[in-house]
C-alpha atoms as a PDB file:
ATOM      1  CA  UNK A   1      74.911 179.836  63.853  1.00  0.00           C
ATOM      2  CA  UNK A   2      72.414 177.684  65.186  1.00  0.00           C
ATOM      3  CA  UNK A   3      73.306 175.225  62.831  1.00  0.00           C
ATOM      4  CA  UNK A   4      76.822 175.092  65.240  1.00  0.00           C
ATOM      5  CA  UNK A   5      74.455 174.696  68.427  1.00  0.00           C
ATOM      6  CA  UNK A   6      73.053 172.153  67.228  1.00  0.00           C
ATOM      7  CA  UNK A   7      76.261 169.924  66.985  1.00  0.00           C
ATOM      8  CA  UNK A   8      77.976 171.126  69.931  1.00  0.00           C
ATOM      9  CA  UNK A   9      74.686 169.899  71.693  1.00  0.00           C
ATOM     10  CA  UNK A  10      74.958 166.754  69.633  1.00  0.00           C
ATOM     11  CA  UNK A  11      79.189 166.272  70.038  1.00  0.00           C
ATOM     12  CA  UNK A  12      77.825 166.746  74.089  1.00  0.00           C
ATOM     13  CA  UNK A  13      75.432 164.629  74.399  1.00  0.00           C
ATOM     14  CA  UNK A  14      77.439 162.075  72.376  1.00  0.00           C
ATOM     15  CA  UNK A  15      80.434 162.567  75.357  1.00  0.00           C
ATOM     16  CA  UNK A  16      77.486 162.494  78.082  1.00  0.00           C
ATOM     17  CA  UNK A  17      76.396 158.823  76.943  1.00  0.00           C
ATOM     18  CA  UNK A  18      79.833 157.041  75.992  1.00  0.00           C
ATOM     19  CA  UNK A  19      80.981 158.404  79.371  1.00  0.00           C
ATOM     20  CA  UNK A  20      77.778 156.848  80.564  1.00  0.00           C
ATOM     21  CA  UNK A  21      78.280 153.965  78.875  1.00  0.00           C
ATOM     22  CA  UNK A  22      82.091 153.415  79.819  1.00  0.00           C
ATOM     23  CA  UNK A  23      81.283 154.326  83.429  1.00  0.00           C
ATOM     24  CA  UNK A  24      78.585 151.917  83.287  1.00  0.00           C
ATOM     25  CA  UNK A  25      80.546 148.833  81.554  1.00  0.00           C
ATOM     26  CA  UNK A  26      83.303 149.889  84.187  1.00  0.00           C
ATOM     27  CA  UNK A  27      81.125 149.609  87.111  1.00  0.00           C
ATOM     28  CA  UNK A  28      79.196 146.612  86.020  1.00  0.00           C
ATOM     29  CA  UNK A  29      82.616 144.619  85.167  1.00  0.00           C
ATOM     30  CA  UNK A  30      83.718 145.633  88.853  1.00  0.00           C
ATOM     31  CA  UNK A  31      80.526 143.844  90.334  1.00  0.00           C
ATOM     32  CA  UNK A  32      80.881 140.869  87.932  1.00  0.00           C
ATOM     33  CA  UNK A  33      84.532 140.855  89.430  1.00  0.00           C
ATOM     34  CA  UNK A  34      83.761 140.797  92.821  1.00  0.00           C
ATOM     35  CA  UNK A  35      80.646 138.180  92.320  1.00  0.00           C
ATOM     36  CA  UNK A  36      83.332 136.025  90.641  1.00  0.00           C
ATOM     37  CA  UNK A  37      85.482 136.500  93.195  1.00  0.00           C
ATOM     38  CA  UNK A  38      82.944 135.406  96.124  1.00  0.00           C
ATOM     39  CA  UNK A  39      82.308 132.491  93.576  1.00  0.00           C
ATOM     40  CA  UNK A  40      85.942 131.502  93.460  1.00  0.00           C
ATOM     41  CA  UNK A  41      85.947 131.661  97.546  1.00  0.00           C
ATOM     42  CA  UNK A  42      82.936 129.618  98.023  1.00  0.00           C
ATOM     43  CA  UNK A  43      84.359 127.133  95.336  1.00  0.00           C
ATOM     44  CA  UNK A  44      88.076 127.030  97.149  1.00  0.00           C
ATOM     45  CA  UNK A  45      86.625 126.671 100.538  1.00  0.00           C
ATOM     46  CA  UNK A  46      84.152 123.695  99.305  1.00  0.00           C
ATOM     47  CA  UNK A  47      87.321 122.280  97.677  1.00  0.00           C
ATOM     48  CA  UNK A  48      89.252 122.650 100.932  1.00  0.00           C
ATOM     49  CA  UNK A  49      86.817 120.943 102.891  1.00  0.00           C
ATOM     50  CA  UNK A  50      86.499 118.330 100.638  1.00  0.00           C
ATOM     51  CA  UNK A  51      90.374 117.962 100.748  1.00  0.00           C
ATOM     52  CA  UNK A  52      90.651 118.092 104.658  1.00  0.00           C
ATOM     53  CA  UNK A  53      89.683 115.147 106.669  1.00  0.00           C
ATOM     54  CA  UNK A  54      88.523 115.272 110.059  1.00  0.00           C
ATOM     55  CA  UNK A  55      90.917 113.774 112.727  1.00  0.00           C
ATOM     56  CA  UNK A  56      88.465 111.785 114.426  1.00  0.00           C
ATOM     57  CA  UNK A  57      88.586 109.276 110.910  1.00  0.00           C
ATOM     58  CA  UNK A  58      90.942 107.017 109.696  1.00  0.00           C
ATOM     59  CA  UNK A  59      93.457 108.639 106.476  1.00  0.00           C
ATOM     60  CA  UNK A  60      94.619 106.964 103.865  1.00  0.00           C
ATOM     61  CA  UNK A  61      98.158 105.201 104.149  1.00  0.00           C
ATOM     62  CA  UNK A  62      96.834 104.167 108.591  1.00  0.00           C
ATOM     63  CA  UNK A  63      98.516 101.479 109.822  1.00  0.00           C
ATOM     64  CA  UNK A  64      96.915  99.211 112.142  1.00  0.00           C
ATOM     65  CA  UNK A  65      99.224  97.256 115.158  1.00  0.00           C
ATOM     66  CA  UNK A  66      97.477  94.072 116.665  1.00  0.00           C
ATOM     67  CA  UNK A  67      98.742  93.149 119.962  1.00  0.00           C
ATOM     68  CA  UNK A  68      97.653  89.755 121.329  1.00  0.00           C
ATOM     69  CA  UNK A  69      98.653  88.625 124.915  1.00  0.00           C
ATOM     70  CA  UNK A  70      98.627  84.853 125.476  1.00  0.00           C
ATOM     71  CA  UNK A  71      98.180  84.210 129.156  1.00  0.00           C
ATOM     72  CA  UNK A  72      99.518  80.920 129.237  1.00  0.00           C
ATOM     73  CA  UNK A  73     102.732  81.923 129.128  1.00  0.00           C
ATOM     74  CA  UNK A  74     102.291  85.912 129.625  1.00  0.00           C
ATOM     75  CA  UNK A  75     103.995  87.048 126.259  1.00  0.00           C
ATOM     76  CA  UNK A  76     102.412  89.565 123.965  1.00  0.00           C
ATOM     77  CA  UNK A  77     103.283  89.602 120.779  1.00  0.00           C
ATOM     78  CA  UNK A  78     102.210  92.932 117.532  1.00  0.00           C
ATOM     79  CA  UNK A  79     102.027  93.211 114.327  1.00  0.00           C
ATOM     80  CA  UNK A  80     101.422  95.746 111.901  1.00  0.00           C
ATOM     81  CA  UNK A  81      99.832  95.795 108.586  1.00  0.00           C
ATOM     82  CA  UNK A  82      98.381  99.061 106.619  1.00  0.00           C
ATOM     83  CA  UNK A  83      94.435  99.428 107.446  1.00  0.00           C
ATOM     84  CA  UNK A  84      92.096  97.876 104.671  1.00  0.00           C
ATOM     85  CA  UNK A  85      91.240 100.062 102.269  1.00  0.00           C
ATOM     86  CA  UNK A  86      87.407 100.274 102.888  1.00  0.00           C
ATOM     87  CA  UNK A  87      88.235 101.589 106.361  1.00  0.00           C
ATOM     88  CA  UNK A  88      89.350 104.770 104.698  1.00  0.00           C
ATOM     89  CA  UNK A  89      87.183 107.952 105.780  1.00  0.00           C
ATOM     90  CA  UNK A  90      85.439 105.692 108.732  1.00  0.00           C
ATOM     91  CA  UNK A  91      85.093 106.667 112.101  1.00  0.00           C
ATOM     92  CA  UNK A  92      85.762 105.034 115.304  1.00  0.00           C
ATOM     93  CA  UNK A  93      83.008 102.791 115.634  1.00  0.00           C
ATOM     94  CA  UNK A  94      82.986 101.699 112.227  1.00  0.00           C
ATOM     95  CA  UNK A  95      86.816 100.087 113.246  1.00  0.00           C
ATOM     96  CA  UNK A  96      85.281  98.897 116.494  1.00  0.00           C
ATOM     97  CA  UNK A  97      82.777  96.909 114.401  1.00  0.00           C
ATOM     98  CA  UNK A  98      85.177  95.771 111.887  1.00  0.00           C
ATOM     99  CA  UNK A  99      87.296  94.507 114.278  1.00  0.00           C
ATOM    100  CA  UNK A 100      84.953  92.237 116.013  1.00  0.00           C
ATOM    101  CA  UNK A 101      87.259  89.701 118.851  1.00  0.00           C
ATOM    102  CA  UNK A 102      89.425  92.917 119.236  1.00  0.00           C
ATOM    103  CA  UNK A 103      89.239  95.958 122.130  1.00  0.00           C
ATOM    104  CA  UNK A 104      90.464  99.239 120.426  1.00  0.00           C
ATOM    105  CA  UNK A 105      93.244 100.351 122.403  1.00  0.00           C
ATOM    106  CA  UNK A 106      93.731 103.306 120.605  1.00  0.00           C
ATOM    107  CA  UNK A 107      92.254 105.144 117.647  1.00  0.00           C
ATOM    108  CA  UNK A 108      94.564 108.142 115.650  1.00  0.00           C
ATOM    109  CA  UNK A 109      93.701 108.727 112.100  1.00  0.00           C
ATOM    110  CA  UNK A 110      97.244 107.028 110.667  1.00  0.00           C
ATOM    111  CA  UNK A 111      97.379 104.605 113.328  1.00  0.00           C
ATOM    112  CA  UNK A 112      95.181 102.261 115.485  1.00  0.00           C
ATOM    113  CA  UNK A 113      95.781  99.868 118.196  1.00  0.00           C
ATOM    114  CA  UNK A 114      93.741  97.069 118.714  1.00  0.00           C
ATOM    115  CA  UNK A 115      94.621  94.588 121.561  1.00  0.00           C
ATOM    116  CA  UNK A 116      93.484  90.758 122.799  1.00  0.00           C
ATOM    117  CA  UNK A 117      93.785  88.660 125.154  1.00  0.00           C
ATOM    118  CA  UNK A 118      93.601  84.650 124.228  1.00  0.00           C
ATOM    119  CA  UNK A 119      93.904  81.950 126.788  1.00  0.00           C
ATOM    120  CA  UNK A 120      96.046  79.654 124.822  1.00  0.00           C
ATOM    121  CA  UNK A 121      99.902  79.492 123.675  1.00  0.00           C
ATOM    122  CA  UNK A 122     101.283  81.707 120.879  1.00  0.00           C
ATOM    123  CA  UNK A 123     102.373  80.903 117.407  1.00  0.00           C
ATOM    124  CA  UNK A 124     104.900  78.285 116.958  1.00  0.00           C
ATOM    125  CA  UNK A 125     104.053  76.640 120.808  1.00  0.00           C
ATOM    126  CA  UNK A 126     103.615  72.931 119.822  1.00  0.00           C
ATOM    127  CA  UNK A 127     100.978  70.186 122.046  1.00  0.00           C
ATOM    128  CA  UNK A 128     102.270  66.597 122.435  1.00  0.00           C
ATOM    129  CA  UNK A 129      99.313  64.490 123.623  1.00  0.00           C
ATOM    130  CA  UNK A 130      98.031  60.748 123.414  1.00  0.00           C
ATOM    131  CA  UNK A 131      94.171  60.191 123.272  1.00  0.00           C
ATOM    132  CA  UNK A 132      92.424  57.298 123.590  1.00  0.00           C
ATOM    133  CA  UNK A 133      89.868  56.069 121.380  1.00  0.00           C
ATOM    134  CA  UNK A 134      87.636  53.354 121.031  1.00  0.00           C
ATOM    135  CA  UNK A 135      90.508  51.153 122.885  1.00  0.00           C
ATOM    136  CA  UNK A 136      93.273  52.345 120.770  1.00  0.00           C
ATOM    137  CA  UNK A 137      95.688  54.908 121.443  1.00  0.00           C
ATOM    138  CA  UNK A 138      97.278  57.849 119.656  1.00  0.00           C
ATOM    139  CA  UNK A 139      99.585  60.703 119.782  1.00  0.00           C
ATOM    140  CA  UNK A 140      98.791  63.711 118.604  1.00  0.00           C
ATOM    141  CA  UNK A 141     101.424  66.624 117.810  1.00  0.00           C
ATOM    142  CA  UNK A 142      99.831  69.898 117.333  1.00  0.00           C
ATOM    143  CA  UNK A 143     100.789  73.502 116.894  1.00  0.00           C
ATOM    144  CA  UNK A 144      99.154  77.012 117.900  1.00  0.00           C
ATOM    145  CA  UNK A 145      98.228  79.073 115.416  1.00  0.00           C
ATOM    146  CA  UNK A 146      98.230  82.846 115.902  1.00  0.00           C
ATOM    147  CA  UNK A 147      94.493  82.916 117.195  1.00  0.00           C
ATOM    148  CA  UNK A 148      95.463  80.667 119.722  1.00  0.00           C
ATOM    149  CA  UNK A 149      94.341  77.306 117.794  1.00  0.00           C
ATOM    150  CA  UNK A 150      95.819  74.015 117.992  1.00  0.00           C
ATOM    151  CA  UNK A 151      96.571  72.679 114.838  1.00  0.00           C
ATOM    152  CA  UNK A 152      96.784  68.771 114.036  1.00  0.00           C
ATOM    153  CA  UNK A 153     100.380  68.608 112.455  1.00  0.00           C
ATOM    154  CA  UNK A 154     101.166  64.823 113.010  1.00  0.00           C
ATOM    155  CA  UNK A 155      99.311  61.493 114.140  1.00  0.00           C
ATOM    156  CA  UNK A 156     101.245  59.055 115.222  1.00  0.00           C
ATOM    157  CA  UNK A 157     100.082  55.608 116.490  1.00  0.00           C
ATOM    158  CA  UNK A 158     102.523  52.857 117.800  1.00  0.00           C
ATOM    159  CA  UNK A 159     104.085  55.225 120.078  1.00  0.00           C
ATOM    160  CA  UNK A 160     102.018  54.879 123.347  1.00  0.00           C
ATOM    161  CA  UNK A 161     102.493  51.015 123.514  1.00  0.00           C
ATOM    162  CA  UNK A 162     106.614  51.985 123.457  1.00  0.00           C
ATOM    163  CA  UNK A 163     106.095  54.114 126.997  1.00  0.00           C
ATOM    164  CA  UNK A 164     106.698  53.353 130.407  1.00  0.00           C
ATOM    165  CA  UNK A 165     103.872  53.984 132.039  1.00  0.00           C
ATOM    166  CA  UNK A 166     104.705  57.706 133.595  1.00  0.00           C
ATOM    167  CA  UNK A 167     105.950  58.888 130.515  1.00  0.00           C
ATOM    168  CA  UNK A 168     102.317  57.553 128.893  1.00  0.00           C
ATOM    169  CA  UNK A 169     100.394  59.773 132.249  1.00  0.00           C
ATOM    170  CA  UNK A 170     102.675  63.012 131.393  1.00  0.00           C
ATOM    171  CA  UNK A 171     101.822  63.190 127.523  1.00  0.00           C
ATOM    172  CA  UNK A 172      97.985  62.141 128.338  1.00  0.00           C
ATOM    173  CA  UNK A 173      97.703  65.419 130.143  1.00  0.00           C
ATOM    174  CA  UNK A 174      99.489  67.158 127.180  1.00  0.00           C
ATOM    175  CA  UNK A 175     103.491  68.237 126.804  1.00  0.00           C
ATOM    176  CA  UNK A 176     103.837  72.036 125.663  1.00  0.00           C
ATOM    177  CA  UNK A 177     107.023  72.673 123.856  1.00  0.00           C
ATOM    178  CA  UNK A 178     108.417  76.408 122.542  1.00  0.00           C
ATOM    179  CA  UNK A 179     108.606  74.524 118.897  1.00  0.00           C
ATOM    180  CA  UNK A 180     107.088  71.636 117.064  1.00  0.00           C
ATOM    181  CA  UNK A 181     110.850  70.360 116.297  1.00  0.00           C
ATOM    182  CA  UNK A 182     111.358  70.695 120.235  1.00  0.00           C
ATOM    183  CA  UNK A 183     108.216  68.353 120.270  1.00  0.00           C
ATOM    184  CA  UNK A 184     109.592  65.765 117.894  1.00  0.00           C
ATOM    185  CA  UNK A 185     113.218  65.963 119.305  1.00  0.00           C
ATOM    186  CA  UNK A 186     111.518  64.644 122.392  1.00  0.00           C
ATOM    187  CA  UNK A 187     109.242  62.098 121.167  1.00  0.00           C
ATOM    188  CA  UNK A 188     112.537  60.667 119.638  1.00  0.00           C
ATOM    189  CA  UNK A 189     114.398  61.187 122.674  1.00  0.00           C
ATOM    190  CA  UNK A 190     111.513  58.917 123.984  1.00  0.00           C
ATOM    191  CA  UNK A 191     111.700  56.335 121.666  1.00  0.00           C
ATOM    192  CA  UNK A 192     115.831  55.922 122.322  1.00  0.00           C
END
């Protein structure tokens, strides 16, 4: 009979420690669950901020809108053109340096406004103007460039000795037309 104690004690304590065991494996895969778990958080929100861009920086796919007034004649003229790709992720000063010759007129992070003002005539305007040098005379036809540059297009020298005399004090001082063929159409109105 004790013989029988001796593996009922043996058959309990054999329940005692597998329930032990299984309680234990339960409770231990629970924690490993929820450390995952905070692991899996941390990792999304990392992920998330690494995804998310602040708004104060310029996003992919900005487009940037230059705006140039001329004050000779008053008219402002824009253009846009996506942002350069090394601008990506950069904050407002880094544009405001970039853009050096340019005031930022406004700064969004898919679109920025930069704005000058040139004392000159826009794009396309067209200069006729005689110089004299070393005794001999030439006209000039030039045309503005979109940064406000004149641009030699044409030299042309018998002209001046075929003008009457105001005609040759008129395009000294420099005739602006709205078109280098306006220009031409007049210097061969001139010549007629």
């Amino acid at each position: 009979m004790k013989r029988i104690y001796y593996v009922y004690y043996a058959l309990a304590g054999l329940i005692i420690l597998s329930g032990g065991f299984l309680l234990g494996r339960a409770y231990g895969m629970n924690v490993q669950a929820t450390v995952n778990k905070q692991i899996n958080t941390q990792q999304g929100q990392v992920a998330t901020q690494d995804i998310v861009q602040p708004e104060n920086v310029v996003r992919q796919g900005c487009m940037v809108e230059f705006k140039t007034k001329y004050e000779k004649t008053g008219e402002t003229t824009s253009y846009q053109r996506p942002i350069e790709m090394k601008l990506v992720g950069k904050a407002e000063s880094d544009v405001r340096k970039h853009y050096t010759g340019w005031t930022l007129e406004s700064f969004l992070a898919d679109r920025v406004v930069l704005y000058r003002v040139l004392d000159a005539y826009p794009e396309g305007y067209a200069v006729v103007r005689i110089y004299t040098e070393e005794d001999e005379e030439r006209t000039c036809v030039y045309e503005y460039d979109a940064d406000g540059q004149m641009v030699l297009k044409h030299t042309i020298d018998d002209i001046p000795y075929l003008l009457e005399d105001d005609q040759l004090e008129i395009l000294k001082e420099g005739m602006v037309f709205t078109s280098i063929e306006g220009a031409y159409a007049h210097l061969e109105n001139l010549l007629n």
